[in-house]
Protein backbone atom coordinates (compact mmCIF):
# COMPACT_ATOMS: atom_id res chain seq x y z
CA UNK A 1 -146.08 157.95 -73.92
CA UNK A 2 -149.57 158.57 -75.91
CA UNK A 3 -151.42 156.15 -76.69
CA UNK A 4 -153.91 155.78 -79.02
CA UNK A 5 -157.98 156.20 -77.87
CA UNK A 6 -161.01 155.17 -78.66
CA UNK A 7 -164.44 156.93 -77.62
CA UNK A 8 -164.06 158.88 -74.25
CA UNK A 9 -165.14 156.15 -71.26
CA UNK A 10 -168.99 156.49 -70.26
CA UNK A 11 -169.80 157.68 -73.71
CA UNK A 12 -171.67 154.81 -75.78
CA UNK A 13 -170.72 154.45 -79.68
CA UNK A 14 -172.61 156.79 -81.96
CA UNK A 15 -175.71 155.38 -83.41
CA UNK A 16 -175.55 152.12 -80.74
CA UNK A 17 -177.33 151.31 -77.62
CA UNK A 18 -176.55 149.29 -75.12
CA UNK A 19 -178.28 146.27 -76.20
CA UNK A 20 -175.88 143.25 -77.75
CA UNK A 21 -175.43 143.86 -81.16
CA UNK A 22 -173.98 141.04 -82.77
CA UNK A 23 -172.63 140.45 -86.39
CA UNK A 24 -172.35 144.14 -87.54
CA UNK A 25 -169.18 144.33 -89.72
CA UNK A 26 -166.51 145.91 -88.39
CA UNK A 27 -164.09 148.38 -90.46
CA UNK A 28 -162.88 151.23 -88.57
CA UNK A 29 -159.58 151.61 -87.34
CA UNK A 30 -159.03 154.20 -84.67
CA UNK A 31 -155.52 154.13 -84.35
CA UNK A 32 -153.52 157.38 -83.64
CA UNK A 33 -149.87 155.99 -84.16
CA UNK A 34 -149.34 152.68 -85.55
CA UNK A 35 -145.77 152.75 -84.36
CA UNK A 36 -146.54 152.29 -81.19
CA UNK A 37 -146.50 148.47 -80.09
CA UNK A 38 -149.42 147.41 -78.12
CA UNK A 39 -148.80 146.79 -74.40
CA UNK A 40 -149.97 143.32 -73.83
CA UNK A 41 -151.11 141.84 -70.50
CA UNK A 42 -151.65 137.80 -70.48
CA UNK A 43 -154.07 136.45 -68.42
CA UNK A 44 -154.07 132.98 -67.77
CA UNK A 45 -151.37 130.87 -68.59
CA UNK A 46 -151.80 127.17 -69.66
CA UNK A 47 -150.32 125.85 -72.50
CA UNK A 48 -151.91 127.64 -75.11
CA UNK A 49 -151.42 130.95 -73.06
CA UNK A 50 -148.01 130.24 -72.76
CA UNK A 51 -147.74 129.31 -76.65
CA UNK A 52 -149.56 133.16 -77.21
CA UNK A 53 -146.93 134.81 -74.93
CA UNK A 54 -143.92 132.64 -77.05
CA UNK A 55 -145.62 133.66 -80.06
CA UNK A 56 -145.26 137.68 -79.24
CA UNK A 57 -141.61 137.24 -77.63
CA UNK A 58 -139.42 139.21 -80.53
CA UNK A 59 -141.82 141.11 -81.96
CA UNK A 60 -141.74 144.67 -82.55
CA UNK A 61 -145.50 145.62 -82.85
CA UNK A 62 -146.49 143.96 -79.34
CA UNK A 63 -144.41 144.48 -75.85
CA UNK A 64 -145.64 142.12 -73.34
CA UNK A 65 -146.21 144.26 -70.06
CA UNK A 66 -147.58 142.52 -67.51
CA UNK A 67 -149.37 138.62 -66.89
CA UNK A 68 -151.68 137.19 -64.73
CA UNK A 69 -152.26 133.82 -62.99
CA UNK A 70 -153.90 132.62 -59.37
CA UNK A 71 -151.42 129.03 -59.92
CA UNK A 72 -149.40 129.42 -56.68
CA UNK A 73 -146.58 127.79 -59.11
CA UNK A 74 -146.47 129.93 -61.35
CA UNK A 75 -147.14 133.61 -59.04
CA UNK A 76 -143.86 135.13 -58.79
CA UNK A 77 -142.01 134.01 -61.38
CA UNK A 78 -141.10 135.45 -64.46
CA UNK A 79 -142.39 134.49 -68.12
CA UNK A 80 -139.13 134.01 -69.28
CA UNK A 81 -138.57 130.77 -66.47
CA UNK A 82 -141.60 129.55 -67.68
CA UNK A 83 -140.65 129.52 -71.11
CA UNK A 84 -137.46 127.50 -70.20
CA UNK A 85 -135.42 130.76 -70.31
CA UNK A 86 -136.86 132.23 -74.02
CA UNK A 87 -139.29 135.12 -73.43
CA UNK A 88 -140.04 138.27 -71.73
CA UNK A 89 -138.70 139.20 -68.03
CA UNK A 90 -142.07 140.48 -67.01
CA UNK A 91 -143.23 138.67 -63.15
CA UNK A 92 -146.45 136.44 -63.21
CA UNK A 93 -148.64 138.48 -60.82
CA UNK A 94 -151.64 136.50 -58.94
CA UNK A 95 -154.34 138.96 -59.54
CA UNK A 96 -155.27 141.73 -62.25
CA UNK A 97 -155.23 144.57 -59.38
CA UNK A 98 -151.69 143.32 -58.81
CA UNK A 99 -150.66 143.28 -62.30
CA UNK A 100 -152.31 146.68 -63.54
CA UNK A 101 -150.30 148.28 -61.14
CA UNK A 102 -147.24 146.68 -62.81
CA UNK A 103 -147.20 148.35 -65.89
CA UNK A 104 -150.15 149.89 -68.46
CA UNK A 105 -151.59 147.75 -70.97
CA UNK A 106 -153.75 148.19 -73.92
CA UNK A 107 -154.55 144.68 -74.49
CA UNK A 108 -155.45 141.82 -72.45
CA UNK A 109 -154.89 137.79 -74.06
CA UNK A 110 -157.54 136.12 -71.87
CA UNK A 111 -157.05 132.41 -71.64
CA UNK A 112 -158.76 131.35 -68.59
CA UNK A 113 -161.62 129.07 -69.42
CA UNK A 114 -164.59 127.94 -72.24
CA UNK A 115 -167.87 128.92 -70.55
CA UNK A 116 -169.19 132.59 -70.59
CA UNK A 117 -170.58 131.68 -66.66
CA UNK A 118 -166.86 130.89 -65.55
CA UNK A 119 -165.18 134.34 -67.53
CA UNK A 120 -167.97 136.92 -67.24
CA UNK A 121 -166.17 138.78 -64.08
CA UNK A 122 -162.65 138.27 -65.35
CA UNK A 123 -164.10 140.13 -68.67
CA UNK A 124 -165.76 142.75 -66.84
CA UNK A 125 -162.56 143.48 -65.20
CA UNK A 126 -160.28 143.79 -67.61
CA UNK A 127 -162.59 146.46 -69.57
CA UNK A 128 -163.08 148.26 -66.09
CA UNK A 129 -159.33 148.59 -66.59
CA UNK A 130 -159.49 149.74 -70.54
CA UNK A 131 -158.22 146.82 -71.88
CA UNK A 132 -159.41 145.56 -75.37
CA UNK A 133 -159.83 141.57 -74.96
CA UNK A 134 -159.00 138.96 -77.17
CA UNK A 135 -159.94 135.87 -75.67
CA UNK A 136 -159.97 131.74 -76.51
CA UNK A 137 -163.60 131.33 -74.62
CA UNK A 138 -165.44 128.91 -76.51
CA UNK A 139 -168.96 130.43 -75.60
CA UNK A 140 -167.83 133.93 -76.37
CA UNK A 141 -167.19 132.97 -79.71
CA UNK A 142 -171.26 133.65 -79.95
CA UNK A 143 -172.92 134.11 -76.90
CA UNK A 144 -176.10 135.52 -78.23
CA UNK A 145 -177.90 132.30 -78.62
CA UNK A 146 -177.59 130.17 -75.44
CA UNK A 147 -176.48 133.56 -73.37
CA UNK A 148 -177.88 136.34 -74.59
CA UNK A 149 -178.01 138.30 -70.90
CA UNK A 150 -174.33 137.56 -70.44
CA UNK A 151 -173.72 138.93 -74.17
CA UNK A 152 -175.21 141.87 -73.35
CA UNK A 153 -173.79 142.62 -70.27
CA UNK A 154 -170.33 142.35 -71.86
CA UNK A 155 -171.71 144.10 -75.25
CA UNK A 156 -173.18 146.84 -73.07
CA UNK A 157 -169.75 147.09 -69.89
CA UNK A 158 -167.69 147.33 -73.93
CA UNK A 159 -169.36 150.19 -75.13
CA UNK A 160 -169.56 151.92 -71.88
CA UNK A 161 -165.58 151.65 -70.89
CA UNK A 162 -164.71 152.67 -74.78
CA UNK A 163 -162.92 149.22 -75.61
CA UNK A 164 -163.55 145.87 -77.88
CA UNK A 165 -164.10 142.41 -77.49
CA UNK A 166 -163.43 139.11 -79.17
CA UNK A 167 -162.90 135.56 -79.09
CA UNK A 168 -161.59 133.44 -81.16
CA UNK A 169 -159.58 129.98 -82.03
CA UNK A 170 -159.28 127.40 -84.45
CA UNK A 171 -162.69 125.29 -83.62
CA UNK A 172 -164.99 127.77 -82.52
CA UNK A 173 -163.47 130.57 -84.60
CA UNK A 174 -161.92 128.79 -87.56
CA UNK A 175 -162.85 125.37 -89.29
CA UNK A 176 -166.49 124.53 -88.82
CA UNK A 177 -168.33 128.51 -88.50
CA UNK A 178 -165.95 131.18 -90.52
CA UNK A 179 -164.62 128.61 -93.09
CA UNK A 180 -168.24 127.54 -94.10
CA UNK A 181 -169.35 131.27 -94.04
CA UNK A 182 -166.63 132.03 -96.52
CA UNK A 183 -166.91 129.24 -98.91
CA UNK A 184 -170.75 130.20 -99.28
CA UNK A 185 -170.48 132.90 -101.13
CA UNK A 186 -169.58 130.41 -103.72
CA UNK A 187 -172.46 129.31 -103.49
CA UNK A 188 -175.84 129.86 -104.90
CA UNK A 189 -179.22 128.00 -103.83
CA UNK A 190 -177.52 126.71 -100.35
CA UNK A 191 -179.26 123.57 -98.97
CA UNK A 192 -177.30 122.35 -96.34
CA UNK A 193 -174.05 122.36 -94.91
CA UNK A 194 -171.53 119.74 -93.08
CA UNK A 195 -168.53 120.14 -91.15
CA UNK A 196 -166.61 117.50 -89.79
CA UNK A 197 -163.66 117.66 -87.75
CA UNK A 198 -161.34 114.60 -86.66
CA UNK A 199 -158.57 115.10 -84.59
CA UNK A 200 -155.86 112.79 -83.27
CA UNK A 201 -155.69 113.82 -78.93
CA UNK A 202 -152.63 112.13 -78.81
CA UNK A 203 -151.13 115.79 -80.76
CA UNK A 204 -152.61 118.10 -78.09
CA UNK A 205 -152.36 118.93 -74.79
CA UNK A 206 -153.26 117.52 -71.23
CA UNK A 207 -156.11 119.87 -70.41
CA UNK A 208 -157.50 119.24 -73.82
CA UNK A 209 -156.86 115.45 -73.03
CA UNK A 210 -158.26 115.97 -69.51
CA UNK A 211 -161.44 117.84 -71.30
CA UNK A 212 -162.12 114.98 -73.59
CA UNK A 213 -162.59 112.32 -70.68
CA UNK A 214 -159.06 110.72 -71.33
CA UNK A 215 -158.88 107.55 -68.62
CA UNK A 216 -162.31 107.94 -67.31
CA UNK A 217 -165.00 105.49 -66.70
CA UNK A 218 -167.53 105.33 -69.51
CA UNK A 219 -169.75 105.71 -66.35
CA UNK A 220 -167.80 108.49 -64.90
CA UNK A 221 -167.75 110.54 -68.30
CA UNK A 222 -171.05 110.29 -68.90
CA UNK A 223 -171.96 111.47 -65.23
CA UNK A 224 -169.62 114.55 -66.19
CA UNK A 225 -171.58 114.96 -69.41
CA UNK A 226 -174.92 115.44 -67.48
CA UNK A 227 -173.09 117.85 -65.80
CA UNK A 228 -171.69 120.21 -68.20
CA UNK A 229 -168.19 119.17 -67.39
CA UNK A 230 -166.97 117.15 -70.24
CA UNK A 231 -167.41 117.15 -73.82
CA UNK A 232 -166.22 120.39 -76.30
CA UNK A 233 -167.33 123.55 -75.90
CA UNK A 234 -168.30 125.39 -78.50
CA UNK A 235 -170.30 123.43 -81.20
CA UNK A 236 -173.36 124.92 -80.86
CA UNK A 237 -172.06 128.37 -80.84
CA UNK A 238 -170.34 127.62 -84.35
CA UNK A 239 -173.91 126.14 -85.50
CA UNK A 240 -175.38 129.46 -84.24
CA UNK A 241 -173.09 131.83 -86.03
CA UNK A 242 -173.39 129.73 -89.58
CA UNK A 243 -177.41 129.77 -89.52
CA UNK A 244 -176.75 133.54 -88.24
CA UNK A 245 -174.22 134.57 -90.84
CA UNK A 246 -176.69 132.81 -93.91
CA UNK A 247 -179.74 134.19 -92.26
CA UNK A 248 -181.32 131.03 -91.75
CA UNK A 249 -183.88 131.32 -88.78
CA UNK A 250 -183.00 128.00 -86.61
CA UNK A 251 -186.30 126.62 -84.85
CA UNK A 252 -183.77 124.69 -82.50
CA UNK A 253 -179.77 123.36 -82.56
CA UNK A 254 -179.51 119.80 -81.03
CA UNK A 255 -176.53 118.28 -79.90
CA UNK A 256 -175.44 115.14 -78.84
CA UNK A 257 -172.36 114.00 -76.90
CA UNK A 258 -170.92 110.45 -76.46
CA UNK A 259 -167.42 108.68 -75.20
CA UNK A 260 -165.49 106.69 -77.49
CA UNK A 261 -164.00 103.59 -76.13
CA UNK A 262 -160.73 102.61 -75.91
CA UNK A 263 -160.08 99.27 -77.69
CA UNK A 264 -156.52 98.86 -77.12
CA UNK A 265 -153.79 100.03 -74.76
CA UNK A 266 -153.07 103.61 -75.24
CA UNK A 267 -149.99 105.51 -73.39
CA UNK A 268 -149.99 109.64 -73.00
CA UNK A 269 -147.64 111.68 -70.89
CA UNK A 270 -149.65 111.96 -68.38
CA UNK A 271 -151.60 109.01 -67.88
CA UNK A 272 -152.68 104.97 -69.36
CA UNK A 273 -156.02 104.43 -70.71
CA UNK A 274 -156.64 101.04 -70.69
CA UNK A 275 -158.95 98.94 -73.21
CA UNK A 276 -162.65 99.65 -72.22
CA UNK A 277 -161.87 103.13 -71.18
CA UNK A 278 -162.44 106.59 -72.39
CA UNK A 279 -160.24 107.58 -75.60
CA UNK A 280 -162.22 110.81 -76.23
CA UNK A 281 -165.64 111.98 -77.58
CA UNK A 282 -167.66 112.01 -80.68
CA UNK A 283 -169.96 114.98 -80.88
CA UNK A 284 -172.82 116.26 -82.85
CA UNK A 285 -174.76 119.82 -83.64
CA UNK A 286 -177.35 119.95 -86.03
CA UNK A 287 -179.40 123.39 -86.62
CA UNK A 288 -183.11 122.78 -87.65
CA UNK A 289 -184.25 125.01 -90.38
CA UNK A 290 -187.89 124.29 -91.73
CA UNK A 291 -187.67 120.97 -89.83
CA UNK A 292 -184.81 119.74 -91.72
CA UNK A 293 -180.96 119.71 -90.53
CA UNK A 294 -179.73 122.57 -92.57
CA UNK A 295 -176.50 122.36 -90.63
CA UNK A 296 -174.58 119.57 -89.51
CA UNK A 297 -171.32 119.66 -87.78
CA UNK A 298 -169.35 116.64 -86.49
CA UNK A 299 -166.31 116.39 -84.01
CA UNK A 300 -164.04 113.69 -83.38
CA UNK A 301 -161.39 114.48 -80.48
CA UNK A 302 -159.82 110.78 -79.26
CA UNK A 303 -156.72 109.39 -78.19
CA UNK A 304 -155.17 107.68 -81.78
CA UNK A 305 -157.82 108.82 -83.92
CA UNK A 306 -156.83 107.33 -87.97
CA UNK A 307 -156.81 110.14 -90.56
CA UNK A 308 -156.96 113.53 -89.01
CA UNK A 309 -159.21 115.37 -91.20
CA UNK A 310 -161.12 118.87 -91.45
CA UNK A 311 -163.61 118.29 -93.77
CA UNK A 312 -166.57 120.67 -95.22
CA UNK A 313 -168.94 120.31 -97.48
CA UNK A 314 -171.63 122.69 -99.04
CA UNK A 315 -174.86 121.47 -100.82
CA UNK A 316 -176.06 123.71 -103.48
CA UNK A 317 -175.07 125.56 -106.65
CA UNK A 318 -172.09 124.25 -107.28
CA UNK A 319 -171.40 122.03 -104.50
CA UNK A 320 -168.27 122.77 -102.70
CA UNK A 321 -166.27 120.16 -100.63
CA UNK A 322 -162.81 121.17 -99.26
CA UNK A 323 -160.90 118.72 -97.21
CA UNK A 324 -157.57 119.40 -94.79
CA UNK A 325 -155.91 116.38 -94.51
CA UNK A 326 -153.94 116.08 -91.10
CA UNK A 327 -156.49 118.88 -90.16
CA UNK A 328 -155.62 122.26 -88.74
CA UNK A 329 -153.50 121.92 -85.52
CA UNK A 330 -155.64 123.04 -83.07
CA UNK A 331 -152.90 124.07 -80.30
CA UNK A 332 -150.51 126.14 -82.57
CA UNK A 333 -153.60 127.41 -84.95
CA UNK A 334 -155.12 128.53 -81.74
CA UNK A 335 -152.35 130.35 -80.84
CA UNK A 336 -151.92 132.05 -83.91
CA UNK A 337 -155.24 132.88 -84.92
CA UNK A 338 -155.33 134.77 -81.09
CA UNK A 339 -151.97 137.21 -82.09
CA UNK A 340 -152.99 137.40 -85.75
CA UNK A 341 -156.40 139.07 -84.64
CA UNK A 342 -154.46 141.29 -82.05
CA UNK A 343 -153.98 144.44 -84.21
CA UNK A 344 -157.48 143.67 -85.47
CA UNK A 345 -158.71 144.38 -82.14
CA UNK A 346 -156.74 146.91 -81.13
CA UNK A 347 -157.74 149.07 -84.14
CA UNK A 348 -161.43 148.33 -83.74
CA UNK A 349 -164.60 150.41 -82.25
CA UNK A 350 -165.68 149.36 -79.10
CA UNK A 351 -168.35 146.13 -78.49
CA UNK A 352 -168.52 142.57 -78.25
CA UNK A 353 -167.69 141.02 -81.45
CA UNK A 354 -167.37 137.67 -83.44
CA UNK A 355 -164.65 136.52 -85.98
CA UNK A 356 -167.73 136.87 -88.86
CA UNK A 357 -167.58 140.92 -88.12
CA UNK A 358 -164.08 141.39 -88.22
CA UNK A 359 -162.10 142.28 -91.57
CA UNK A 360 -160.57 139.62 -92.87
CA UNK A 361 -157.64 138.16 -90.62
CA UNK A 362 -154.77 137.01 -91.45
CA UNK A 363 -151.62 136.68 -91.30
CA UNK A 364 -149.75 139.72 -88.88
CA UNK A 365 -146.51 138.52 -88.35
CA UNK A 366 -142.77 139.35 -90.35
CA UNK A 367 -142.98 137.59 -93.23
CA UNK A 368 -140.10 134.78 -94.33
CA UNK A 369 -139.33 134.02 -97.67
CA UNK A 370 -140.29 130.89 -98.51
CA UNK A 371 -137.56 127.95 -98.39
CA UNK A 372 -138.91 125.38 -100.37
CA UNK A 373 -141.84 124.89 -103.12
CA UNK A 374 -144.86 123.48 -101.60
């Protein structure tokens, strides 16, 4: 069957070089037959990508052709067992050799860890294979400022293999970097700007609840902490993108990570934290402009947190302030924002990009008439 194509492989985009370019606004689509569904190929498969491969099972503009995932549990069997007999047939291979051979893809879901250090190779693999990437790495999200060799590696292996790159989520991706981007260009004479984010752990899953600190120590979290192993990923890189987006020149982003405390009982599925244990975190970014903080973004993630809230606020001319209450579920809002910026993707020229470049996404799905009024 032919598929669509890009730029031949080897050949670098017209006009680019192989340096990371980030934030250049994407709007070509280079598809040759839009009837075609694109071949999918999961890799990783946790709970969220589990969700994404749930999320695709029916529909007729993806096929899902092939899934990867070194869980000795999981190797061997198919998607649809996994899925508690509701999805696709296709066999979970252990490794991406195994799984190319499978089937052809055209894109890859990649779901297989936050830090740009951890995913670099699996990245670099799945291009060396032709696959466009859309991926929930928190660090990808934007690498540029903490990682800008890394970024250009995968900028540069992009543009050389003809095929495009992109992360995204709900928080990096959604609520406290492309909202606030958005809802400034309401906005004249922009001061400041604050994001906050509180979200009840109890709703999401046991690797986010793992993530968090959940049943530690405060000792043993904050040993973790100095470490790089605890905490949310990803607040810094939304900071980045903001002051990036507004073209604010940041003399320094400084963040700040702390456990909250447990003060009662609290029961999961997994596990019981008990009072004067970990419930979760509270975290901070703030992005120094002129030597003031011109953006400040705050994250709640604990076990029973009241009032689940996405809050943002914008200080100028007029001042905007727009508040979710409940807040955007991270799990299933992850999950879709991932398929909704498939054909996205798919459709654009090769590089490493961020949600700020891409044409507005939204909403790719079959549409239902609505059943009720809101």
């Amino acid at each position: 069957m032919e598929r669509r194509t890009k730029y031949p492989q080897g050949e670098p985009l017209p006009g680019k070089t192989e340096e990371a370019a980030p934030c250049q606004q994407v709007s070509t689509c280079i598809c040759e037959d839009a009837e075609v569904p694109m071949r999918v190929l999961h890799y990783g498969l946790g709970p969220i990508g589990l969700g994404i491969v749930r999320a695709l099972s029916g529909r007729d503009d993806t096929t899902t052709v092939a899934a990867v995932d070194p869980d000795p549990q999981k190797c061997g069997q198919s998607l649809r067992s996994l899925l508690g007999g509701n999805g696709p047939h296709t066999r979970v291979r252990a490794t991406l050799r195994e799984a190319v051979q499978d089937a052809e893809a055209d894109v890859a879901v990649h779901c297989a860890g936050s830090r740009l250090s951890e995913v670099e190779s699996q990245l670099l693999d799945l291009m060396r294979n032709r696959l466009d990437i859309v991926s929930t790495a928190e660090e990808l999200c934007y690498p540029w400022r903490r990682h800008p060799e890394e970024a250009a590696r995968v900028h540069a292996a992009a543009l050389f293999h003809g095929v495009s790159v992109l992360s995204t989520g709900v928080n990096p991706g959604l609520v406290l970097d492309l909202l606030p981007i958005i809802l400034s260009g309401a906005v004249d004479a922009l001061e400041r700007i604050q994001g906050e984010r509180i979200v009840d752990a109890l709703t999401r899953r046991e690797p986010l609840q793992r993530k968090i600190g959940a049943g530690l120590r405060p000792d043993e979290f904050r040993k973790l902490a100095r470490e790089g192993e605890a905490g949310h990923v990803g607040l810094i890189e939304s900071a980045a993108m903001v002051a990036d987006a507004l073209g604010w020149q940041v003399e320094r982003i400084v963040e700040r990570l702390r456990p909250k405390i447990a003060r009662t009982r609290i029961e999961t599925s997994w596990t019981v934290v008990q009072p004067g244990q970990v419930a979760g975190i509270v975290q901070d970014a703030q992005a120094i402009v002129s030597g003031k903080p011109a953006i400040a973004l705050h994250l709640e993630i604990y076990l029973g947190a009241p009032r689940p809230r996405d809050r943002i606020v914008l200080i100028g001319n007029p001042k905007v302030e727009i508040v979710s209450r409940g807040g955007i579920a991270g799990d299933e809002a992850t999950v879709a924002a991932v398929v909704n910026a498939l054909p996205a993707v798919y459709a654009a020229p090769p590089g490493l990009w961020t949600v700020r470049d891409m044409p507005c996404l939204r909403a790719s799905g079959p549409t239902r008439p609505a059943s009720q009024t809101i």
